[in-house]
C-alpha atoms as a PDB file:
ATOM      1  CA  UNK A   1    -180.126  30.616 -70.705  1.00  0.00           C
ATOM      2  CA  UNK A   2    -179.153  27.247 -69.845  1.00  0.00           C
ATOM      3  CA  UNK A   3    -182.253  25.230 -70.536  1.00  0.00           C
ATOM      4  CA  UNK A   4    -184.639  25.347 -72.786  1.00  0.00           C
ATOM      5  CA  UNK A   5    -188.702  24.749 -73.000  1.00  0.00           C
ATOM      6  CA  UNK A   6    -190.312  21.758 -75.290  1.00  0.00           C
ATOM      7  CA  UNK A   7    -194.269  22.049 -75.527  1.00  0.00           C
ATOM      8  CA  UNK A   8    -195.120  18.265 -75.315  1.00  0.00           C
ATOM      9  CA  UNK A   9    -198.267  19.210 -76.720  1.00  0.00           C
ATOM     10  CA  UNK A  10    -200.885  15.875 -77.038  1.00  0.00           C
ATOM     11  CA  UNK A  11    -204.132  15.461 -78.193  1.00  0.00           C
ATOM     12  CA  UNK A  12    -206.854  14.642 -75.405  1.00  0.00           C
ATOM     13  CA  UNK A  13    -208.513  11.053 -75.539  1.00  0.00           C
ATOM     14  CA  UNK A  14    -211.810  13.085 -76.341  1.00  0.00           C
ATOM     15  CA  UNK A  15    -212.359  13.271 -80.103  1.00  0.00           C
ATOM     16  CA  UNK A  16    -215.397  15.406 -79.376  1.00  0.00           C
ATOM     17  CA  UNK A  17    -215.066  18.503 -82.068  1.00  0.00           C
ATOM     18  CA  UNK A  18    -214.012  21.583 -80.475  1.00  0.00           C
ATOM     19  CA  UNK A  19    -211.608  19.882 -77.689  1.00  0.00           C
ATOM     20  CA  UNK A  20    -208.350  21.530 -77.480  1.00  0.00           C
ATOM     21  CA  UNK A  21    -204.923  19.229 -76.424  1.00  0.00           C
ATOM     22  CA  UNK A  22    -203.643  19.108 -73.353  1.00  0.00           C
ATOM     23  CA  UNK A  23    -200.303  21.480 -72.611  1.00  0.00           C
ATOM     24  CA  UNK A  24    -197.717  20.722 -70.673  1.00  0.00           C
ATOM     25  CA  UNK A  25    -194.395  22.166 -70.471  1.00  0.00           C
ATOM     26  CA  UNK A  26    -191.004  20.350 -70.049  1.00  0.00           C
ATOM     27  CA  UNK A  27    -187.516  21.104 -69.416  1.00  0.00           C
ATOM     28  CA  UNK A  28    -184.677  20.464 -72.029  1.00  0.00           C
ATOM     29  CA  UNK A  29    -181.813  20.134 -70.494  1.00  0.00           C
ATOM     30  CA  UNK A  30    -179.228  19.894 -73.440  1.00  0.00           C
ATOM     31  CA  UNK A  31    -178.448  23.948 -74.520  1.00  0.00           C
ATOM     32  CA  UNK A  32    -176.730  22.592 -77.666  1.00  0.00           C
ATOM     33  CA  UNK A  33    -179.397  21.285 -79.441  1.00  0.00           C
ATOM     34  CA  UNK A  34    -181.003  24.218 -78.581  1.00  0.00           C
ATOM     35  CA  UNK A  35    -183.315  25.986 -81.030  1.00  0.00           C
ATOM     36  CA  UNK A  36    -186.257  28.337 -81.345  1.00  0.00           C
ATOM     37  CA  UNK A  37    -189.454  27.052 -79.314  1.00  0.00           C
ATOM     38  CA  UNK A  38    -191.192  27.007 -82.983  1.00  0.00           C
ATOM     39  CA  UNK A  39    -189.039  24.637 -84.491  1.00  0.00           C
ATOM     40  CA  UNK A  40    -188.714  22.316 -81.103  1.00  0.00           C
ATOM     41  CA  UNK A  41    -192.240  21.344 -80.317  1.00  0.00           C
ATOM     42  CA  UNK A  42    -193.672  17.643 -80.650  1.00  0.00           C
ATOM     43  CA  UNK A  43    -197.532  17.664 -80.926  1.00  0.00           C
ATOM     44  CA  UNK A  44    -198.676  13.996 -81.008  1.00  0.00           C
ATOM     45  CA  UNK A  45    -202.049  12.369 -81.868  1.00  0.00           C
ATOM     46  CA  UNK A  46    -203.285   9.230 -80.247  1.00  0.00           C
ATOM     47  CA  UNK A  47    -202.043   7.289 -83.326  1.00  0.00           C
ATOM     48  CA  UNK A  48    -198.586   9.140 -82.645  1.00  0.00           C
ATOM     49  CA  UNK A  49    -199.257  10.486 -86.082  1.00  0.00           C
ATOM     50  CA  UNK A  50    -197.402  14.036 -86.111  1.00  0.00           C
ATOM     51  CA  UNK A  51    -198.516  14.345 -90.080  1.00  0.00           C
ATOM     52  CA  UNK A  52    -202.005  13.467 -89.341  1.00  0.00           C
ATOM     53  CA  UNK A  53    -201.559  16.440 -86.216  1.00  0.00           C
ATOM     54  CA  UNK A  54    -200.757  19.034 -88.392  1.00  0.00           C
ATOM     55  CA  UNK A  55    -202.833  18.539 -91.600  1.00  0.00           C
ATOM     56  CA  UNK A  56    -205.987  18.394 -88.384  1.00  0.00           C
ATOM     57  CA  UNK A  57    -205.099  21.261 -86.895  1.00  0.00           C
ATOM     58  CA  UNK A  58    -203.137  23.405 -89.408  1.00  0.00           C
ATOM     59  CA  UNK A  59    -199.623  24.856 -88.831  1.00  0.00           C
ATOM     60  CA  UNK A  60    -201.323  28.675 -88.275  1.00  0.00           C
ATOM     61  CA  UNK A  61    -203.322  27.782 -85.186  1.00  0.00           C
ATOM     62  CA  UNK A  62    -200.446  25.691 -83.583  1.00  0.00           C
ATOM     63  CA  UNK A  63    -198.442  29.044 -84.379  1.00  0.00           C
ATOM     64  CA  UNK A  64    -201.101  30.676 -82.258  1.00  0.00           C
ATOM     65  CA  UNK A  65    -201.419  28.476 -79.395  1.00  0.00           C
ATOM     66  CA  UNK A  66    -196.876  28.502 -79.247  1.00  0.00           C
ATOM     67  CA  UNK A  67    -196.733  32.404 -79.198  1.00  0.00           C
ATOM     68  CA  UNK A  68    -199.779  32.222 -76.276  1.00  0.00           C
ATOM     69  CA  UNK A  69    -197.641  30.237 -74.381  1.00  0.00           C
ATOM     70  CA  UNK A  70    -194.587  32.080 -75.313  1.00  0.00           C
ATOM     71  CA  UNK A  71    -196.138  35.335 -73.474  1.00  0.00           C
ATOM     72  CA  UNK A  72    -197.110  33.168 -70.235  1.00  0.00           C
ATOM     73  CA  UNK A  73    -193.807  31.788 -70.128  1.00  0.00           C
ATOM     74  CA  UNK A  74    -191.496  34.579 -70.577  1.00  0.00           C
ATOM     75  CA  UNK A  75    -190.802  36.063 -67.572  1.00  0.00           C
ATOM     76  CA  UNK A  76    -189.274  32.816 -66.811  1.00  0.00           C
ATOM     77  CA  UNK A  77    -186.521  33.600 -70.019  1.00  0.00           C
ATOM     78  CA  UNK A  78    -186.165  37.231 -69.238  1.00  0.00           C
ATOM     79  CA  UNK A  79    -182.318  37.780 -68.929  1.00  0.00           C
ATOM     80  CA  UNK A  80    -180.676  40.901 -66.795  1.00  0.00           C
ATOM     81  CA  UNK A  81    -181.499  44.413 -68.349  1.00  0.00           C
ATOM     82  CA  UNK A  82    -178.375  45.945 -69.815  1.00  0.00           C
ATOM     83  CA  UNK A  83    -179.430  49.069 -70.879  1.00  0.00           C
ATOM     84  CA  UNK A  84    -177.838  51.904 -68.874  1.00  0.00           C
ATOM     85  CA  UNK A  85    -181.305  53.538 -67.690  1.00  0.00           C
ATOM     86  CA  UNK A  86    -182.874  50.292 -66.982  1.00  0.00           C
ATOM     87  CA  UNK A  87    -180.137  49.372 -64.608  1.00  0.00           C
ATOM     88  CA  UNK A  88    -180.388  52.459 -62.406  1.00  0.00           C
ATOM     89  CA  UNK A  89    -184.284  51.922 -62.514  1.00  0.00           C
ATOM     90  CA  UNK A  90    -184.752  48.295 -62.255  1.00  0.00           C
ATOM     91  CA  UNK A  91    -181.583  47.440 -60.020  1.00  0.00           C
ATOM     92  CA  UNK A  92    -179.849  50.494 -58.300  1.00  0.00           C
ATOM     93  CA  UNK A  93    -183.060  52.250 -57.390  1.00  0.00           C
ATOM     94  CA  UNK A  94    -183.833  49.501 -54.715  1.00  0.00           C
ATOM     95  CA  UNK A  95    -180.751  48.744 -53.646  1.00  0.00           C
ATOM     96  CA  UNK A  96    -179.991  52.177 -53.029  1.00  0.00           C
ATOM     97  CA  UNK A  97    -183.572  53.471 -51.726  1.00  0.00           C
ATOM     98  CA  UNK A  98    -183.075  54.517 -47.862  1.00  0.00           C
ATOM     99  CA  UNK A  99    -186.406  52.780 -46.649  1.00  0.00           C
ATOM    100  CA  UNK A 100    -185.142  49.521 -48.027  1.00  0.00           C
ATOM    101  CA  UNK A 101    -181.679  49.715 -46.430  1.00  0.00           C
ATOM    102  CA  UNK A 102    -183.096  51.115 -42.680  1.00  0.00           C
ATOM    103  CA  UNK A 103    -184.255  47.474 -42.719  1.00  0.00           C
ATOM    104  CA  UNK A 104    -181.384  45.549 -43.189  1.00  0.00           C
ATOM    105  CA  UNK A 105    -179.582  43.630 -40.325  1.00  0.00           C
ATOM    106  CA  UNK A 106    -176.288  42.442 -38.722  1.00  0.00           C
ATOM    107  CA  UNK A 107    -172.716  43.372 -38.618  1.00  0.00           C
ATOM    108  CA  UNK A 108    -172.031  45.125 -41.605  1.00  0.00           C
ATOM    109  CA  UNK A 109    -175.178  45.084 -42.993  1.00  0.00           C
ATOM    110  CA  UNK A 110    -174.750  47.344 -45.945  1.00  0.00           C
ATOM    111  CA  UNK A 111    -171.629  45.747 -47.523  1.00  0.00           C
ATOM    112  CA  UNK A 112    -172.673  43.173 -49.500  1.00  0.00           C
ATOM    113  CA  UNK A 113    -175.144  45.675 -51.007  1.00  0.00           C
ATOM    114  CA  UNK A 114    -173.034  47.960 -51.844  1.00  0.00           C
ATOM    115  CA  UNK A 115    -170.700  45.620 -53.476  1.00  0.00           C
ATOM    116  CA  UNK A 116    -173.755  44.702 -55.273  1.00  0.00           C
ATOM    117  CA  UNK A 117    -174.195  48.549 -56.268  1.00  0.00           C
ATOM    118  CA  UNK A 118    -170.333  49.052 -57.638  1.00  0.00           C
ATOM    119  CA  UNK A 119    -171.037  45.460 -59.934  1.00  0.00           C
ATOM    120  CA  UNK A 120    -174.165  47.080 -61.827  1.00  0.00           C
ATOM    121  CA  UNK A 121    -173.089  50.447 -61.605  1.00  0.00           C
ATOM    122  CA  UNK A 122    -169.541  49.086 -63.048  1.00  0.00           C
ATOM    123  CA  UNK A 123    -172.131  46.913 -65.011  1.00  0.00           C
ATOM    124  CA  UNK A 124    -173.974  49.847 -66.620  1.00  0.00           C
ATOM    125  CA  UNK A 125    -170.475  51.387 -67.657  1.00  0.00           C
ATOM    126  CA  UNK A 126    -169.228  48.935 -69.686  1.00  0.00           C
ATOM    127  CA  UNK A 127    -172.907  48.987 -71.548  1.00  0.00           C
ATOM    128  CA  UNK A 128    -172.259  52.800 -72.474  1.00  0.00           C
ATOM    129  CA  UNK A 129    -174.087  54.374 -69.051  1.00  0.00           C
ATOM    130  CA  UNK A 130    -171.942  58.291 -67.410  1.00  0.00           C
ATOM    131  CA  UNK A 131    -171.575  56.584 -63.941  1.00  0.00           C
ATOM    132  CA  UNK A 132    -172.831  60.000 -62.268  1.00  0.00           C
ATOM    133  CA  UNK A 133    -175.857  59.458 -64.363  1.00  0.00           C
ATOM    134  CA  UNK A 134    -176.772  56.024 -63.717  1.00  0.00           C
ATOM    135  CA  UNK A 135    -176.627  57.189 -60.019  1.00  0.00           C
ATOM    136  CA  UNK A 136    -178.368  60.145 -60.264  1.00  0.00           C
ATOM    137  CA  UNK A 137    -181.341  58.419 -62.372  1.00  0.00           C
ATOM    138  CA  UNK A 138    -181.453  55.206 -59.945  1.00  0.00           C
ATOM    139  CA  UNK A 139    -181.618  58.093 -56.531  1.00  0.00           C
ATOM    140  CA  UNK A 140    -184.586  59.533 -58.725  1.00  0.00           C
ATOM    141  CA  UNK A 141    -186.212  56.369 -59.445  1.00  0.00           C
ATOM    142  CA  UNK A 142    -185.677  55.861 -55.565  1.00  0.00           C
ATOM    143  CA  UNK A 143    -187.020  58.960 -54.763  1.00  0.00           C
ATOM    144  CA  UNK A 144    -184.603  60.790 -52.818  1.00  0.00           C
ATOM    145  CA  UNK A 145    -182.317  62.720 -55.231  1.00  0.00           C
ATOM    146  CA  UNK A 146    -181.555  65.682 -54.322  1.00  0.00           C
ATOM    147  CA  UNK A 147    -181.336  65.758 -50.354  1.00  0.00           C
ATOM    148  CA  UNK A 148    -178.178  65.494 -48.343  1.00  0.00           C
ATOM    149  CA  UNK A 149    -178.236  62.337 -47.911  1.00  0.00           C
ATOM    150  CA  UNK A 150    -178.234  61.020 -52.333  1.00  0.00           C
ATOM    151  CA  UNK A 151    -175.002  63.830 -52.644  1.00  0.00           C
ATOM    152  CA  UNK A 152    -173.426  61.747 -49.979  1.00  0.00           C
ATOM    153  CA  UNK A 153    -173.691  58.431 -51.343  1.00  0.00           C
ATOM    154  CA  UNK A 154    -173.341  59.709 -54.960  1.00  0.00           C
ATOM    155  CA  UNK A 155    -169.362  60.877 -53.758  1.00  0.00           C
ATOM    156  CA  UNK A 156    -168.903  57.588 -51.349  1.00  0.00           C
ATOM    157  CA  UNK A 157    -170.088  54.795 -54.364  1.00  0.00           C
ATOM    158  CA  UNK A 158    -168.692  56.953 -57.214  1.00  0.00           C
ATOM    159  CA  UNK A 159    -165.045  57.335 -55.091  1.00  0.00           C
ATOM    160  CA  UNK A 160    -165.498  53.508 -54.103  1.00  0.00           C
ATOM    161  CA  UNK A 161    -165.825  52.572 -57.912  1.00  0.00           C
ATOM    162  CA  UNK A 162    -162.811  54.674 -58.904  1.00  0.00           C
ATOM    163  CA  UNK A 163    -160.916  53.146 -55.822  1.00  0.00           C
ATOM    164  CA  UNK A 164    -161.939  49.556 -57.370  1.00  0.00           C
ATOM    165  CA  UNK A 165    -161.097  50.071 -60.803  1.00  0.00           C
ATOM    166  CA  UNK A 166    -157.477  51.591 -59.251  1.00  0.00           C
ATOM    167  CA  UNK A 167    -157.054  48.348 -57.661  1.00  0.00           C
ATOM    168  CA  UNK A 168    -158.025  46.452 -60.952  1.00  0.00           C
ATOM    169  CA  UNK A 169    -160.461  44.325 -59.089  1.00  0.00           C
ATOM    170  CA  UNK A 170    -163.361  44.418 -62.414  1.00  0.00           C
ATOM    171  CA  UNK A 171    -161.648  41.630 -63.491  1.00  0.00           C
ATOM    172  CA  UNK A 172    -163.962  38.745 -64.934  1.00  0.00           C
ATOM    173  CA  UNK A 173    -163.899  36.925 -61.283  1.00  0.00           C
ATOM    174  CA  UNK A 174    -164.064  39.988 -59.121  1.00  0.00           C
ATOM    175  CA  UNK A 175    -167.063  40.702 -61.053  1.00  0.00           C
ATOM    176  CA  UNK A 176    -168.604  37.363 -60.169  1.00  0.00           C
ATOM    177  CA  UNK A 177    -167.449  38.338 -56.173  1.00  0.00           C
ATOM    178  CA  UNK A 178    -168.991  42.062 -56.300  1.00  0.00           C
ATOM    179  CA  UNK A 179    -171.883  40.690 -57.414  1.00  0.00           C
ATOM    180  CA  UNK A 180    -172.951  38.361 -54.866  1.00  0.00           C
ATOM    181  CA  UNK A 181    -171.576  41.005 -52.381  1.00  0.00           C
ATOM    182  CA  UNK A 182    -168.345  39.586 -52.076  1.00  0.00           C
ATOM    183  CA  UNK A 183    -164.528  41.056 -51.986  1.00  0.00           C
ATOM    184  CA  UNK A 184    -162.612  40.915 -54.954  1.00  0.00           C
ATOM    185  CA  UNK A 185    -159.139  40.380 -55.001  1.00  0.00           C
ATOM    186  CA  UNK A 186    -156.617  43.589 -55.992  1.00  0.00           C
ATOM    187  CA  UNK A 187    -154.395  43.192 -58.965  1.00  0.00           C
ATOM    188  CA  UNK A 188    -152.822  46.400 -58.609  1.00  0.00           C
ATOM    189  CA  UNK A 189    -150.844  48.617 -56.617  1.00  0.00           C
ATOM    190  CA  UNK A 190    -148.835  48.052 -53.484  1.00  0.00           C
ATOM    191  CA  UNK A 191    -151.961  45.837 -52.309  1.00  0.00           C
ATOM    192  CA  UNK A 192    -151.851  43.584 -55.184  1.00  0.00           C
ATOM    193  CA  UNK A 193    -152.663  39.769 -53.978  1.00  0.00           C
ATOM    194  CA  UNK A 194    -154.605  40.544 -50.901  1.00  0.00           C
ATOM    195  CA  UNK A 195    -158.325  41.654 -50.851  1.00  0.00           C
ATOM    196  CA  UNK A 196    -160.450  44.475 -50.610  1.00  0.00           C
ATOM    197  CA  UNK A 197    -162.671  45.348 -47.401  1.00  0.00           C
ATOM    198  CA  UNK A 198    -164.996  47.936 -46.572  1.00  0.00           C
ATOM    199  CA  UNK A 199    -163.994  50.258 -43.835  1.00  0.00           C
ATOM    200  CA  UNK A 200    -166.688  52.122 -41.825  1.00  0.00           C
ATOM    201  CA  UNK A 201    -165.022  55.775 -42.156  1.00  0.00           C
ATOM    202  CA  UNK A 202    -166.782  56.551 -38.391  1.00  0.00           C
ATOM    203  CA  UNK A 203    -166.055  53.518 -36.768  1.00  0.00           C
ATOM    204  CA  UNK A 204    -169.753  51.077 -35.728  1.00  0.00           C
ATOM    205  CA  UNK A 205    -168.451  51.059 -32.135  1.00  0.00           C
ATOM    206  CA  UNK A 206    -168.933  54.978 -31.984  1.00  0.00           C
ATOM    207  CA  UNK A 207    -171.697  55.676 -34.388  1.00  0.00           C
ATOM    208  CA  UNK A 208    -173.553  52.433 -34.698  1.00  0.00           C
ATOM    209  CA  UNK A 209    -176.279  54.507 -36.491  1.00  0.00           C
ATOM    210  CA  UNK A 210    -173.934  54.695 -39.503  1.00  0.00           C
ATOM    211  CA  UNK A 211    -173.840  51.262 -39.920  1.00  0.00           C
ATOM    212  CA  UNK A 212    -175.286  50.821 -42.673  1.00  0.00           C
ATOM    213  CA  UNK A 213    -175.239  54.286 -44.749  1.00  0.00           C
ATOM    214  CA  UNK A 214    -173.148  53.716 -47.696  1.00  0.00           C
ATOM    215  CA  UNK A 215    -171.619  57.184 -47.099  1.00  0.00           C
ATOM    216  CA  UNK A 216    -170.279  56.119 -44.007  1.00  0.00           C
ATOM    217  CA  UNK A 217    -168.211  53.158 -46.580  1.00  0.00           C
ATOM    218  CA  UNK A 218    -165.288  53.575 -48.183  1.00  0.00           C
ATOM    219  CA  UNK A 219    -162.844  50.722 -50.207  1.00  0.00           C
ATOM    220  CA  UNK A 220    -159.434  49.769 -48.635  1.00  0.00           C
ATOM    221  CA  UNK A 221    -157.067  46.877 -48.615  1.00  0.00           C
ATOM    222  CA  UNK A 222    -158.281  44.393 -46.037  1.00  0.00           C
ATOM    223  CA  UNK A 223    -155.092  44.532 -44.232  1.00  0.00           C
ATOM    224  CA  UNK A 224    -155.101  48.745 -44.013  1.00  0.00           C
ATOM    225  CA  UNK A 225    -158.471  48.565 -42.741  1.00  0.00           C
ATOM    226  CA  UNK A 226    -157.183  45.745 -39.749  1.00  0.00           C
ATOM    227  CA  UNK A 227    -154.270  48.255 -39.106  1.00  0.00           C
ATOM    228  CA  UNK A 228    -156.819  51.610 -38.717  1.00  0.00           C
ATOM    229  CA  UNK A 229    -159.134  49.689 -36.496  1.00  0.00           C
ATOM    230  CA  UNK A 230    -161.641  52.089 -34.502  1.00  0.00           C
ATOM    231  CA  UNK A 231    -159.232  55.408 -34.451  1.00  0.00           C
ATOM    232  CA  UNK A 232    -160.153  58.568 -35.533  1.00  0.00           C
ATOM    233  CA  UNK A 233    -158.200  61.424 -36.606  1.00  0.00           C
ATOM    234  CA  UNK A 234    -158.513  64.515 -38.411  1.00  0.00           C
ATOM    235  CA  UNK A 235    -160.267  63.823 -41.280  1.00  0.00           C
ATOM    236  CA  UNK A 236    -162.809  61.402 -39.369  1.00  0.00           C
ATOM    237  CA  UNK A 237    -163.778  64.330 -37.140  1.00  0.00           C
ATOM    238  CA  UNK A 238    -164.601  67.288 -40.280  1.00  0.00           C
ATOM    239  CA  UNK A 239    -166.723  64.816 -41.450  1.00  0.00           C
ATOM    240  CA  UNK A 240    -168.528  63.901 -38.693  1.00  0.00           C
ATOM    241  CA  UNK A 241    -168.797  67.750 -38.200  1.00  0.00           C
ATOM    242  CA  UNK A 242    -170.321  67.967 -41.541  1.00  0.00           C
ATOM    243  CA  UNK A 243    -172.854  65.370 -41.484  1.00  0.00           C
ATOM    244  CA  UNK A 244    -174.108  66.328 -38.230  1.00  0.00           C
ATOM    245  CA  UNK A 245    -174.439  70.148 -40.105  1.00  0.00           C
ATOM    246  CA  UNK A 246    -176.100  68.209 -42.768  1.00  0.00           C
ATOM    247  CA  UNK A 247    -178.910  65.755 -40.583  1.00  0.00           C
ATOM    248  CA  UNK A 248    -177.113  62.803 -41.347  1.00  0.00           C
ATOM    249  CA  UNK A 249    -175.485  62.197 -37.840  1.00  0.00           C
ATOM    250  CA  UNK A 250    -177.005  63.090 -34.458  1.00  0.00           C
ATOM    251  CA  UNK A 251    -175.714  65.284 -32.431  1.00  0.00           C
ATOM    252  CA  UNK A 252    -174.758  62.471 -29.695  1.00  0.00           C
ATOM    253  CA  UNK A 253    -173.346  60.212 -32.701  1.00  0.00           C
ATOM    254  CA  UNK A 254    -170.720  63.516 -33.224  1.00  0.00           C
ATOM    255  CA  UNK A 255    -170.052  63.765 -29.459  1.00  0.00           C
ATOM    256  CA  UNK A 256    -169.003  60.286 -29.473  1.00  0.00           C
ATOM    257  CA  UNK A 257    -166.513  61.020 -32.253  1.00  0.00           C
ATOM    258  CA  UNK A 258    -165.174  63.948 -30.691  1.00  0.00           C
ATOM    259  CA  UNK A 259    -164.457  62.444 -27.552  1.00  0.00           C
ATOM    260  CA  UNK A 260    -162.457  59.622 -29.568  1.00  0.00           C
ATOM    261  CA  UNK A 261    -160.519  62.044 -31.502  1.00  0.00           C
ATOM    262  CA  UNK A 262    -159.251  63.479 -28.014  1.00  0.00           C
ATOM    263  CA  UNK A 263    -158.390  60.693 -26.318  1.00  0.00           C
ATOM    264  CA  UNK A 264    -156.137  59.564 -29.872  1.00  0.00           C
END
């Protein structure tokens, strides 16, 4: 946390019995003079008298009226969960959950989300989380685990984190990149120096209804994904067979595809 909160507590003008002090909260801005919120407060009387203060009020019930505040105010402190299970419930589950991502919009709408979903899942490894399980508990906490559609992202985003981690792109700053659903850079391999990019497997120009499934994603180099452009070949084709078997391409979306792969 970079700041911290000073309780500038002072006593009201009224001197009637039973009147409690004014509260007000301030920002600190200097983290290293930083201390507990206990040990930071100034709590002034109209003679600005802190001795008088205390000895008035007593330390217990200025303990009291601190820790109140301390419950109002800390959601404001509350720092990113780290715990494996938290992650998949609190993070993954609605970045993953299919109603949320039917809304999203533009080009590529679903890259910079997943990019956010390979940082926490990548995030919930290094914090002792089994990658398959952080997925399968965030699909649950999502509520669709266990249809077609969770086994197909489970395989995309769990190939698409091995695919980073072969390009050595969890470094410190392609951490920072994935997540605020940016490309990292690649450190290893024949690609090493240019960038990542996310390559629609079905091209959008055929099967604009993939657009934004993260099955239909899949981690290349940038400059492999500007050389495959929109063809399709045999792999492109057995999977567009089996999603259409499995509900999660129409039947037009797979006519599209096949028409490509003949005229390639």
């Amino acid at each position: 946390m970079s700041a911290g909160l000073v309780f500038d507590l002072r006593r009201s003008h009224a001197r009637t019995a039973g009147h409690f002090p004014e509260t007000r909260l301030k920002k600190w801005h200097d983290p290293d003079k930083f201390g507990t919120l206990l040990e930071k407060f100034t709590f002034l009387d109209t003679a600005g008298s802190l001795e008088s203060a205390m000895t008035k009020f007593g330390v217990a019930w200025l303990r009291s009226v601190l820790l109140a505040l301390l419950v109002i105010v800390c959601p404001v402190c509350a720092e990113d969960p780290r715990r494996p299970e938290d992650i998949a419930r609190q993070i993954l589950a609605p970045l993953l959950n299919p109603v949320n991502v039917a809304t999203l919009k533009g080009d590529r709408p679903a890259n910079p989300r997943l990019y956010k979903v390979l940082y926490w899942l990548e995030t919930a490894r290094l914090h002792g989380g089994d990658v398959s399980e952080v997925v399968d508990a965030a699909q649950a906490a999502a509520g669709y685990a266990g249809t077609k559609c969770a086994a197909a992202d489970k395989k995309a985003i769990l190939w698409n984190r091995r695919k980073l981690e072969d390009f050595g792109c969890f470094t410190p700053e392609g951490m920072d990149k994935l997540r605020h659903g940016g490309s990292p850079s690649i450190f290893k391999g024949a690609a090493s120096g240019t960038q990542v990019a996310l390559d629609h497997v079905l091209p959008r120009a055929l099967v604009p209804e993939l657009a934004a499934r993260f099955y239909n994603l899949e981690v290349i180099p940038a400059r492999e994904n500007l050389r495959k452009g929109a063809k399709v070949g045999k792999r492109e084709l057995q999977l567009a067979e089996r999603w259409t078997r499995d509900g999660l391409l129409s039947e037009e979306g797979l006519k599209s595809v096949i028409e490509a792969a003949g005229d390639s």
